[in-house]
N, C-alpha and C. Protein backbone atom coordinates (compact mmCIF):
# COMPACT_ATOMS: atom_id res chain seq x y z
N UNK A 1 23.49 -15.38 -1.48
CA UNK A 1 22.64 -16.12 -2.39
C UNK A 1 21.17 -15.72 -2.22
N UNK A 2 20.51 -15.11 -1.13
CA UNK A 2 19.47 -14.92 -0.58
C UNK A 2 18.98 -13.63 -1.54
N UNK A 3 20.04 -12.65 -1.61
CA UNK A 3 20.05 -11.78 -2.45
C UNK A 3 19.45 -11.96 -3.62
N UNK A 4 20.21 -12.60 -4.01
CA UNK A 4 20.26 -12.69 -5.63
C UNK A 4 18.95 -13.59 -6.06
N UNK A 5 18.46 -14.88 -5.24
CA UNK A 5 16.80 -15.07 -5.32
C UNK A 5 15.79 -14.32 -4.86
N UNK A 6 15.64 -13.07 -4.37
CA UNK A 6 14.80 -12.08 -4.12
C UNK A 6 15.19 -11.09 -5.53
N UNK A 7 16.32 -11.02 -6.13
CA UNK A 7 16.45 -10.41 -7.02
C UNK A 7 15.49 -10.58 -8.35
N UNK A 8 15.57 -11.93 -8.19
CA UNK A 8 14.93 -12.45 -9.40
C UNK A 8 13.26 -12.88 -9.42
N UNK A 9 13.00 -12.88 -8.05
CA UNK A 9 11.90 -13.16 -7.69
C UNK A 9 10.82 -11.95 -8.22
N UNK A 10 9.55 -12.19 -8.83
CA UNK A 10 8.44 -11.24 -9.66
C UNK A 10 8.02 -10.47 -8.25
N UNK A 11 7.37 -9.20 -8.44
CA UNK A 11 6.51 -8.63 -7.73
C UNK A 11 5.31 -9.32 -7.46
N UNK A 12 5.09 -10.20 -7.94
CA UNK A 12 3.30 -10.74 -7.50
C UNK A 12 4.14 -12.04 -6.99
N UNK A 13 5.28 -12.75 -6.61
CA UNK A 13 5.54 -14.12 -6.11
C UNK A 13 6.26 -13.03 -4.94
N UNK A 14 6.66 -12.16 -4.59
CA UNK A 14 7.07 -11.34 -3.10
C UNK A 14 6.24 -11.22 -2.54
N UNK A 15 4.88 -10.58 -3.28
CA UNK A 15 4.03 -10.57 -2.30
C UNK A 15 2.88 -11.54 -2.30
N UNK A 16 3.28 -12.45 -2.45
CA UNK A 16 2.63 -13.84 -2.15
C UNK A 16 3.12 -14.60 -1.04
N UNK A 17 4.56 -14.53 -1.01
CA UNK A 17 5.49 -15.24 -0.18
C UNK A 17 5.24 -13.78 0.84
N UNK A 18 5.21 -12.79 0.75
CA UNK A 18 4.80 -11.88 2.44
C UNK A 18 3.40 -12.20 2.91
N UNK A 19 2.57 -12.82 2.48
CA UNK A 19 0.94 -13.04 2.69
C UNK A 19 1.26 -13.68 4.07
N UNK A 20 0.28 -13.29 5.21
CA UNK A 20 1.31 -14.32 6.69
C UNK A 20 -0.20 -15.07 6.92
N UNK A 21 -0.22 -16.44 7.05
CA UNK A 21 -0.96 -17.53 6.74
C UNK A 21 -1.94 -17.06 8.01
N UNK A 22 -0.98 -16.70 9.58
CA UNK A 22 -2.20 -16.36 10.39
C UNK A 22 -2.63 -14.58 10.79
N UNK A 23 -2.60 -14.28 9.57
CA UNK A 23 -2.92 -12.89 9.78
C UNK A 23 -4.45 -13.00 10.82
N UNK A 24 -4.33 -11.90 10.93
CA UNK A 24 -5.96 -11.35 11.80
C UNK A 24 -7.36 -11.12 10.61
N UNK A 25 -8.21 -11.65 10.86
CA UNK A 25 -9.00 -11.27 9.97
C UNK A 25 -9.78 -9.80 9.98
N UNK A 26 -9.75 -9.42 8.53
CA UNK A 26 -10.23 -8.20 8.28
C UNK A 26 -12.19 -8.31 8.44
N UNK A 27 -12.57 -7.49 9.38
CA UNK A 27 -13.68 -7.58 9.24
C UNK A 27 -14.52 -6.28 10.19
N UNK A 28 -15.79 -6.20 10.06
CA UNK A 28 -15.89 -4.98 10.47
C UNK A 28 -15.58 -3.54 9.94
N UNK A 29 -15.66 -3.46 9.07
CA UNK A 29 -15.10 -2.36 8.66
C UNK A 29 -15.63 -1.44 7.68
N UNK A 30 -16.85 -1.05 8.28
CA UNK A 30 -17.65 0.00 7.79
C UNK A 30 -16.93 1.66 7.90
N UNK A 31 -16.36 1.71 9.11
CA UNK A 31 -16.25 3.08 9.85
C UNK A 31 -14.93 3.09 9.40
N UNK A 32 -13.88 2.46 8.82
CA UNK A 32 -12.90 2.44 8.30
C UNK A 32 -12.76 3.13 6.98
N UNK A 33 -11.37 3.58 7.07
CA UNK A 33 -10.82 4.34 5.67
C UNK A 33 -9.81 3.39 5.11
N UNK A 34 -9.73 3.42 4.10
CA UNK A 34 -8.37 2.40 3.06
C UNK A 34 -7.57 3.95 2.09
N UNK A 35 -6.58 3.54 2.78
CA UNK A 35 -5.63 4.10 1.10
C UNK A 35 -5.17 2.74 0.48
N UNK A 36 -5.68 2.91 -0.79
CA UNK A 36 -5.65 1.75 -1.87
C UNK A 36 -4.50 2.41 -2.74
N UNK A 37 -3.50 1.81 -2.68
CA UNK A 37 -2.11 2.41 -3.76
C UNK A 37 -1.20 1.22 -3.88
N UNK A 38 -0.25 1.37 -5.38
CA UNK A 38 0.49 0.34 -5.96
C UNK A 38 1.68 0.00 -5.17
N UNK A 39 1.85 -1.21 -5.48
CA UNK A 39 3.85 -1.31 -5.13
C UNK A 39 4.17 -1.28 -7.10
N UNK A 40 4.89 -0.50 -7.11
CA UNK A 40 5.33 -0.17 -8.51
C UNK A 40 5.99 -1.30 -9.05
N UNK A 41 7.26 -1.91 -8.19
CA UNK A 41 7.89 -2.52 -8.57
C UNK A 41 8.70 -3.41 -7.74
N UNK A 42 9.89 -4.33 -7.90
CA UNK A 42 10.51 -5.34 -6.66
C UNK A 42 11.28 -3.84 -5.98
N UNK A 43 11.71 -3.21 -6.38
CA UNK A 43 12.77 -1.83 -5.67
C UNK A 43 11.56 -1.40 -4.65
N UNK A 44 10.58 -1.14 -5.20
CA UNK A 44 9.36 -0.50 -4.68
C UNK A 44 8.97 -1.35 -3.07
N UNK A 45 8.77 -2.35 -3.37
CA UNK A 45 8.56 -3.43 -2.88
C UNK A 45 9.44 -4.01 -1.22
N UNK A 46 10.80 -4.07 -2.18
CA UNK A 46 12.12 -4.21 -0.87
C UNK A 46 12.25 -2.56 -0.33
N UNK A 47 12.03 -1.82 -0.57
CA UNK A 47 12.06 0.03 -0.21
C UNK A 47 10.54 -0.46 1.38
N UNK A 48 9.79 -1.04 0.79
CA UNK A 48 8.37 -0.54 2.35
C UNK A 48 9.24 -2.10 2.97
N UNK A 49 9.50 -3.32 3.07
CA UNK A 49 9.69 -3.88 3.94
C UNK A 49 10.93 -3.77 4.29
N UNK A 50 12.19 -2.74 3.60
CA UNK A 50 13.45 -2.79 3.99
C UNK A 50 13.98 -3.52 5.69
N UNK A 51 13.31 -2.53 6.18
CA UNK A 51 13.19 -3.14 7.72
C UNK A 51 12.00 -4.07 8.70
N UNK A 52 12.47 -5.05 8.59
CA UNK A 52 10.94 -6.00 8.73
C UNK A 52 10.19 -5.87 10.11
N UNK A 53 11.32 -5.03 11.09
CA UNK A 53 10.12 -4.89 12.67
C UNK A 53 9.28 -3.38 11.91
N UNK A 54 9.91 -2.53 11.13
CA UNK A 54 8.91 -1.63 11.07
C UNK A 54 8.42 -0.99 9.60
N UNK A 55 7.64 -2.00 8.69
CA UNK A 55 7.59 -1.24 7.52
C UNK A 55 7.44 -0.40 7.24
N UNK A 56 7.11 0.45 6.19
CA UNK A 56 7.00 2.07 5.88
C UNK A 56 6.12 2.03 4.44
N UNK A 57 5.18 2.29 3.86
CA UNK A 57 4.62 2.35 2.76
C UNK A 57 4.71 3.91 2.57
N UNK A 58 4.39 4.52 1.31
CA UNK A 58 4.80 5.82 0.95
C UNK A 58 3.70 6.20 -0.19
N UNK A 59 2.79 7.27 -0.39
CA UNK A 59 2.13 7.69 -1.37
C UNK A 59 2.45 8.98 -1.45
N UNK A 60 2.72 9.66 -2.82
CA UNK A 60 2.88 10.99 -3.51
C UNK A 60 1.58 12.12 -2.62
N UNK A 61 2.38 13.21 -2.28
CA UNK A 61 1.49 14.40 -1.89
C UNK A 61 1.21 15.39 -2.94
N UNK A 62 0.34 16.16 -3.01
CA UNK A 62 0.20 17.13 -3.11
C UNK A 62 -0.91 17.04 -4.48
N UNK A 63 -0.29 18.20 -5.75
CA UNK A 63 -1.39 17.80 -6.97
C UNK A 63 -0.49 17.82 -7.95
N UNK A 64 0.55 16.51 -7.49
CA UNK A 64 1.27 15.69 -8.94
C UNK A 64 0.27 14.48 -9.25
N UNK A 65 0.67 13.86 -10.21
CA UNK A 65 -0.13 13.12 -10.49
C UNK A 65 0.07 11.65 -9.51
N UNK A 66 -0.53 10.92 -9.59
CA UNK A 66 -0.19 10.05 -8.43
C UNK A 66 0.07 9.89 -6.88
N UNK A 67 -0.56 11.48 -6.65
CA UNK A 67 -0.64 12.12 -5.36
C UNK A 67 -2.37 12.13 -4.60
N UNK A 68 -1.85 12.14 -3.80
CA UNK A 68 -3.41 12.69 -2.56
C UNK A 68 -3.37 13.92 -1.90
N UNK A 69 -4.35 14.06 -2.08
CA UNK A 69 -4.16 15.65 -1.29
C UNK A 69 -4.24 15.77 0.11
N UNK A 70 -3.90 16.13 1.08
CA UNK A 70 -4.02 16.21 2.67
C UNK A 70 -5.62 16.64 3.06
N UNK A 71 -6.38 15.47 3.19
CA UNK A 71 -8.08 15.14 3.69
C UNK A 71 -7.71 14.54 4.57
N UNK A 72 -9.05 14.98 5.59
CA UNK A 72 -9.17 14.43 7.16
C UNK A 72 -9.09 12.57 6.62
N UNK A 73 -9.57 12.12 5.53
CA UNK A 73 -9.20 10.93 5.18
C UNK A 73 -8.27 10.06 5.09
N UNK A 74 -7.17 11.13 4.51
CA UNK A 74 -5.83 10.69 4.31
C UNK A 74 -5.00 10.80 5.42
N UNK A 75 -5.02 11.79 6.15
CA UNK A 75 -4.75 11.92 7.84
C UNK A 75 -5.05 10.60 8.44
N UNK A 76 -6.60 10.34 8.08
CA UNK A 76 -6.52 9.63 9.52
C UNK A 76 -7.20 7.57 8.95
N UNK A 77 -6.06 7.80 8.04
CA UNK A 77 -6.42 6.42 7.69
C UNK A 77 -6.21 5.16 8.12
N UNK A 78 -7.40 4.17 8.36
CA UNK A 78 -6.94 3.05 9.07
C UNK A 78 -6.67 1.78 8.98
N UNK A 79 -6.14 1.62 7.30
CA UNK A 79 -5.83 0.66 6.40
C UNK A 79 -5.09 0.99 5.05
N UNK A 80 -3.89 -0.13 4.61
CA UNK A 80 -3.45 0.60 3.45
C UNK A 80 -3.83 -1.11 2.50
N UNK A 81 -4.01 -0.68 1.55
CA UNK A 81 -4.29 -2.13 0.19
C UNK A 81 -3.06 -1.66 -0.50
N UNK A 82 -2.01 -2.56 -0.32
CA UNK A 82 -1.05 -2.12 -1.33
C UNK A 82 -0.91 -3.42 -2.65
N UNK A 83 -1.11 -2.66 -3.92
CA UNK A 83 -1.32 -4.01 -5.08
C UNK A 83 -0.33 -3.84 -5.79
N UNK A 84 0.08 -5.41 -6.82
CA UNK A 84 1.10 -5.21 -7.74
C UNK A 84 0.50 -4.19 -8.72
N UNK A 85 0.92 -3.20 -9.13
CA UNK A 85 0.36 -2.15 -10.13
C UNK A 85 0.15 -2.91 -11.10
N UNK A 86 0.77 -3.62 -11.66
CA UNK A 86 0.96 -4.71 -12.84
C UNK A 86 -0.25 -6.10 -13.25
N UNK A 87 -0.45 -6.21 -12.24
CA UNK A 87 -1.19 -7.89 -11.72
C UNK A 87 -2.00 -6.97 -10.02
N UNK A 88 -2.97 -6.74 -10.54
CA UNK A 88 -4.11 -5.94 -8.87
C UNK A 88 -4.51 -7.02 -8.27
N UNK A 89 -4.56 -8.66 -8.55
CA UNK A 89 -4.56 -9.83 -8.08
C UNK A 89 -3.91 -10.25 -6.82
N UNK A 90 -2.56 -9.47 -6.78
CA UNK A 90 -1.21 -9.58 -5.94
C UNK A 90 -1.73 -8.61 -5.13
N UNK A 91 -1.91 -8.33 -3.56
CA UNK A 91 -2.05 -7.53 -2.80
C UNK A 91 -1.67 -7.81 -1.50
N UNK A 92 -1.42 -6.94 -0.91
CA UNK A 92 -1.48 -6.98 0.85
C UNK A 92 -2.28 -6.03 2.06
N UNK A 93 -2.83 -6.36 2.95
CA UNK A 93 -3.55 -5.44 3.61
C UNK A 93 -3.20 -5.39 4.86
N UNK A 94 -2.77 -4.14 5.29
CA UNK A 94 -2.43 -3.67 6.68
C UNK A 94 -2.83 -2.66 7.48
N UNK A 95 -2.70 -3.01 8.95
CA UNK A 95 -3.63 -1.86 9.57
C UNK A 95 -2.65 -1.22 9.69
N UNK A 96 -3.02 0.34 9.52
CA UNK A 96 -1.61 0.94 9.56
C UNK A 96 -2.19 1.68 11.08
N UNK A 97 -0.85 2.24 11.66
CA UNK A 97 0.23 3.09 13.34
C UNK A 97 -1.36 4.48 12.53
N UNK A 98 -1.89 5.10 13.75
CA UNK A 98 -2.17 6.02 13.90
C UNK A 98 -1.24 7.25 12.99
N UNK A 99 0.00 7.44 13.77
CA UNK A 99 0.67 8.66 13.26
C UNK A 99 1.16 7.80 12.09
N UNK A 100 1.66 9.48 10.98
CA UNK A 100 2.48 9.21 9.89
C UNK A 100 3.05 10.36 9.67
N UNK A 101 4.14 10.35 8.68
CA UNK A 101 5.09 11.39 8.97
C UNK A 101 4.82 12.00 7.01
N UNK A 102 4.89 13.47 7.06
CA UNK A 102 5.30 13.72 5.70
C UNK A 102 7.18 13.69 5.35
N UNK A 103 7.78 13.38 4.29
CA UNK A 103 9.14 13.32 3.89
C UNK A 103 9.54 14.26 2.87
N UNK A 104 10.43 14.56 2.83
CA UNK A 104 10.71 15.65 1.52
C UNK A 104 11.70 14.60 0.94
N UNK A 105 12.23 14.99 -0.68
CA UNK A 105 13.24 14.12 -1.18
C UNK A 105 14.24 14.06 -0.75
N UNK A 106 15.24 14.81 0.52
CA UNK A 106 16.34 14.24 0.67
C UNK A 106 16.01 13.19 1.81
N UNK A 107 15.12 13.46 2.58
CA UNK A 107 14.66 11.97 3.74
C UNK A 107 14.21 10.87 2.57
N UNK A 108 13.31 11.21 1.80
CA UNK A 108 13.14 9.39 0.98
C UNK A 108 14.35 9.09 0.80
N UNK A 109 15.20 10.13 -0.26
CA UNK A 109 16.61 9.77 -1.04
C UNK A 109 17.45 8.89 0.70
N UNK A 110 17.92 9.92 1.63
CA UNK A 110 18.38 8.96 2.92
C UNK A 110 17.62 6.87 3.27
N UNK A 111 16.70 7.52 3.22
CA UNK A 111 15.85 5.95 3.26
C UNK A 111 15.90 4.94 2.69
N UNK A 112 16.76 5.55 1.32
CA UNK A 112 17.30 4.48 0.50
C UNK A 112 16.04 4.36 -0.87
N UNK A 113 15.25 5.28 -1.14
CA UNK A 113 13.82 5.49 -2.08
C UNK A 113 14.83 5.86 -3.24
N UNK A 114 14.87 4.95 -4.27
CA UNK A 114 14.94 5.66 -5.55
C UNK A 114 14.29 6.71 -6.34
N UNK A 115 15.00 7.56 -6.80
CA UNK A 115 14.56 8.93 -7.46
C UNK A 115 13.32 9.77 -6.76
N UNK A 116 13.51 9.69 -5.85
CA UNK A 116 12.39 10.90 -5.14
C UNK A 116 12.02 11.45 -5.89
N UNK A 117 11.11 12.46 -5.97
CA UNK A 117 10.07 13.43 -6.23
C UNK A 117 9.33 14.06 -5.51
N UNK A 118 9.70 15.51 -5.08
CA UNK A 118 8.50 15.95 -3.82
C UNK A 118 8.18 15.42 -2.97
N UNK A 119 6.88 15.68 -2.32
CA UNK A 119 6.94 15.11 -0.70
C UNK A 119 6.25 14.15 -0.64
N UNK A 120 5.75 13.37 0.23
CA UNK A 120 5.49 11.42 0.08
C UNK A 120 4.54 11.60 1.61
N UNK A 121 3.98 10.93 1.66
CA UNK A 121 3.02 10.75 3.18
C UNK A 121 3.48 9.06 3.60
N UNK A 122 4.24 9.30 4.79
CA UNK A 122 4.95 7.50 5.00
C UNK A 122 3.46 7.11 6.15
N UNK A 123 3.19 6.14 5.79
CA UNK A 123 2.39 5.59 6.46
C UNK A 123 3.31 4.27 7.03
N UNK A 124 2.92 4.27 8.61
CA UNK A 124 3.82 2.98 8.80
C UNK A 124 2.84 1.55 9.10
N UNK A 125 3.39 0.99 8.58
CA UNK A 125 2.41 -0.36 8.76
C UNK A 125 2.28 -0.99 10.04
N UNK A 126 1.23 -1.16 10.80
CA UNK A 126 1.35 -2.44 11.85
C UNK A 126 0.74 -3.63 11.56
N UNK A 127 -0.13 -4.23 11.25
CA UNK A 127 -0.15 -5.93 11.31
C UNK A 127 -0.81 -5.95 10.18
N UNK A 128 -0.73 -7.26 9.45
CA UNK A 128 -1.24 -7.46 8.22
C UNK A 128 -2.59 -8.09 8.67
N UNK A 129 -3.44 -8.00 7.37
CA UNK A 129 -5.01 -7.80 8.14
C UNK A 129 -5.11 -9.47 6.71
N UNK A 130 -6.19 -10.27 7.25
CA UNK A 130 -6.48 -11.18 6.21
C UNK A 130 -8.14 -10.59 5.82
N UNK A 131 -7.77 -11.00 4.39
CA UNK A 131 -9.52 -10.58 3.51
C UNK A 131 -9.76 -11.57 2.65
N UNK A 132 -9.42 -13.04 3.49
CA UNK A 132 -10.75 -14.18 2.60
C UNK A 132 -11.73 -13.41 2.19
N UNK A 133 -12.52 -13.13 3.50
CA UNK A 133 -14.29 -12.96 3.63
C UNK A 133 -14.44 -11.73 2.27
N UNK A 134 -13.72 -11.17 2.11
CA UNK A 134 -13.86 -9.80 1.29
C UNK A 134 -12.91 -9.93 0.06
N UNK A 135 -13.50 -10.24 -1.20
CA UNK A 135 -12.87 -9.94 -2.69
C UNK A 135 -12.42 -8.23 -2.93
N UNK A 136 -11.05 -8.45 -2.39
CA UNK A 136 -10.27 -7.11 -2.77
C UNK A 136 -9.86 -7.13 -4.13
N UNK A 137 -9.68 -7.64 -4.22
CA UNK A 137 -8.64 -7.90 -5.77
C UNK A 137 -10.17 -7.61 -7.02
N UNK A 138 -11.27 -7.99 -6.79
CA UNK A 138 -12.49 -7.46 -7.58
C UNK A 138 -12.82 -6.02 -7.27
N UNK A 139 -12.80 -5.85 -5.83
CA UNK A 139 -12.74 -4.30 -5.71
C UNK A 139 -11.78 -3.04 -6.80
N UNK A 140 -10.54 -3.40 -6.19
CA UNK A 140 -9.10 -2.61 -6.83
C UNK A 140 -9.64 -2.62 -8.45
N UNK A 141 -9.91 -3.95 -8.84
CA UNK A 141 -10.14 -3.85 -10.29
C UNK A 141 -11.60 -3.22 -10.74
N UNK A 142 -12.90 -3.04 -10.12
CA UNK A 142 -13.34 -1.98 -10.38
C UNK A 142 -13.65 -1.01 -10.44
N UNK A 143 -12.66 -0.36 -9.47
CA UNK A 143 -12.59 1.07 -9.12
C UNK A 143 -11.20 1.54 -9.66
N UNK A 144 -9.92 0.44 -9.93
CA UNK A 144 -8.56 1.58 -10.52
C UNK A 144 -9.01 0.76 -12.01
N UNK A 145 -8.90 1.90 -12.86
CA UNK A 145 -8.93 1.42 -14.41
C UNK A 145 -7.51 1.58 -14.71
N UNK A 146 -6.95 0.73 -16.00
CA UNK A 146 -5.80 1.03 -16.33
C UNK A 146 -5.31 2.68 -16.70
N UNK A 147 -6.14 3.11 -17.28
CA UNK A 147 -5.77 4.90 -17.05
C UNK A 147 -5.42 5.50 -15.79
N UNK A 148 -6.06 5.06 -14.55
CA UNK A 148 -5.47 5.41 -13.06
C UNK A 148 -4.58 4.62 -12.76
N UNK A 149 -3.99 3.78 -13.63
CA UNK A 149 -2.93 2.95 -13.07
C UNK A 149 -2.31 3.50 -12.15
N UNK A 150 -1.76 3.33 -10.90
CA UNK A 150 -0.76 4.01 -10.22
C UNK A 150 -1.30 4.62 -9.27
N UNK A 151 -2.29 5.13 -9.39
CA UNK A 151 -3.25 6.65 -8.76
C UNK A 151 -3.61 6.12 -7.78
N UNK A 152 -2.90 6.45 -6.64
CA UNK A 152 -3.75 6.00 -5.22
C UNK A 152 -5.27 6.76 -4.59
N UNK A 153 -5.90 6.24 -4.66
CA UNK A 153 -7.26 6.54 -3.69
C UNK A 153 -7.68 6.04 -2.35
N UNK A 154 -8.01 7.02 -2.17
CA UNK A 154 -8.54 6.84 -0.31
C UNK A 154 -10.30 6.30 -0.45
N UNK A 155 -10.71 5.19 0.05
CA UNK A 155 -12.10 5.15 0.21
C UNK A 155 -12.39 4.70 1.41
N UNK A 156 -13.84 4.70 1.67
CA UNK A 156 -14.13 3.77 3.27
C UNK A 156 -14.55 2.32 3.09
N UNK A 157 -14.56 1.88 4.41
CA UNK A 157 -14.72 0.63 4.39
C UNK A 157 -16.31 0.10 3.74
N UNK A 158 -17.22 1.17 4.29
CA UNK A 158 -18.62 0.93 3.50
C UNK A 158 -18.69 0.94 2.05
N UNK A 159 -17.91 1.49 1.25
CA UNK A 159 -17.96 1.74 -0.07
C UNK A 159 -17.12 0.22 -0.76
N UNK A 160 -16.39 0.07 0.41
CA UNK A 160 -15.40 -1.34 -0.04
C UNK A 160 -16.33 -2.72 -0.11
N UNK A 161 -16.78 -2.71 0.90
CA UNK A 161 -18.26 -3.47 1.18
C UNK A 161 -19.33 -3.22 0.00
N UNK A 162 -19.42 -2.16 -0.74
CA UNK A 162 -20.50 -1.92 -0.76
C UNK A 162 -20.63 -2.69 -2.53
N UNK A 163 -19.18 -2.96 -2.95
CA UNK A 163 -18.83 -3.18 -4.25
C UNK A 163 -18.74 -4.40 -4.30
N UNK A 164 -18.91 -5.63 -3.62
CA UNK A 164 -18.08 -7.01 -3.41
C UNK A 164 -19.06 -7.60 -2.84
């Protein structure tokens, strides 16, 4: 039964109900990098928390569209903003594990990733970060326009600050 109400449950009420009431607060974070990228969808969604001791978030490599290119940025990033693509209102913020692994499509396809495409940069999540103090959701919305829908970008924490 648990199933079948996560089934039905929206992408912006999942990640409302994952928001963890005593997260750590986000703060400080000038010298910080963000990859800012979508959860597409609920598949999208149950795919990064499949396993809840160790999530996995995933952004497109290379120069497809919806990709990043391999920058000392994207290497060595120390936060991910993941938003409902749909509703940028809906978000979550996590400090992500130092290392990350690149995947080719038969490791996503194994992982259980619908329809792969080329290679993916898994970033693994460690603790969810809280951003009262900081309007993300005004950020995301004036820096992704609906034409970048989707399009993940890497920025720093000063530039995140610098908009809000």
């Amino acid at each position: 039964m648990e199933k079948e109400e996560t089934a039905c449950a929206t992408l912006s009420d999942l990640i409302d109900t994952k928001k963890e009431a005593e997260a750590e607060c986000l703060t400080d974070i000038d010298d910080s990098v963000f990859i800012i990228g979508c959860i597409k969808d609920t598949d999208h969604f149950n795919w990064i928390f499949r396993n809840e001791e160790q999530p996995y978030y995933n952004i497109r490599q290379g120069h497809r569209h919806g990709a990043l290119l391999r920058t000392p940025e994207v290497k060595h990033a120390n936060y991910a903003i993941m938003y409902n693509v749909d509703d940028k209102e809906h978000f979550l913020v996590y400090r992500l594990k130092m290392q990350h692994y690149i995947w080719d499509e038969d490791k996503m396809s194994a992982s259980g990733y619908k329809n792969p495409t080329g290679k993916y940069y898994i970033y693994l999540l460690d603790r969810q970060m809280n951003t009262d103090k900081l309007d993300i959701s005004k950020f995301i919305n004036c820096r992704i326009s609906e034409n970048d829908k989707g399009q993940p970008i890497c920025v720093s924490g000063e530039e995140i600050r610098s908009l809000i």
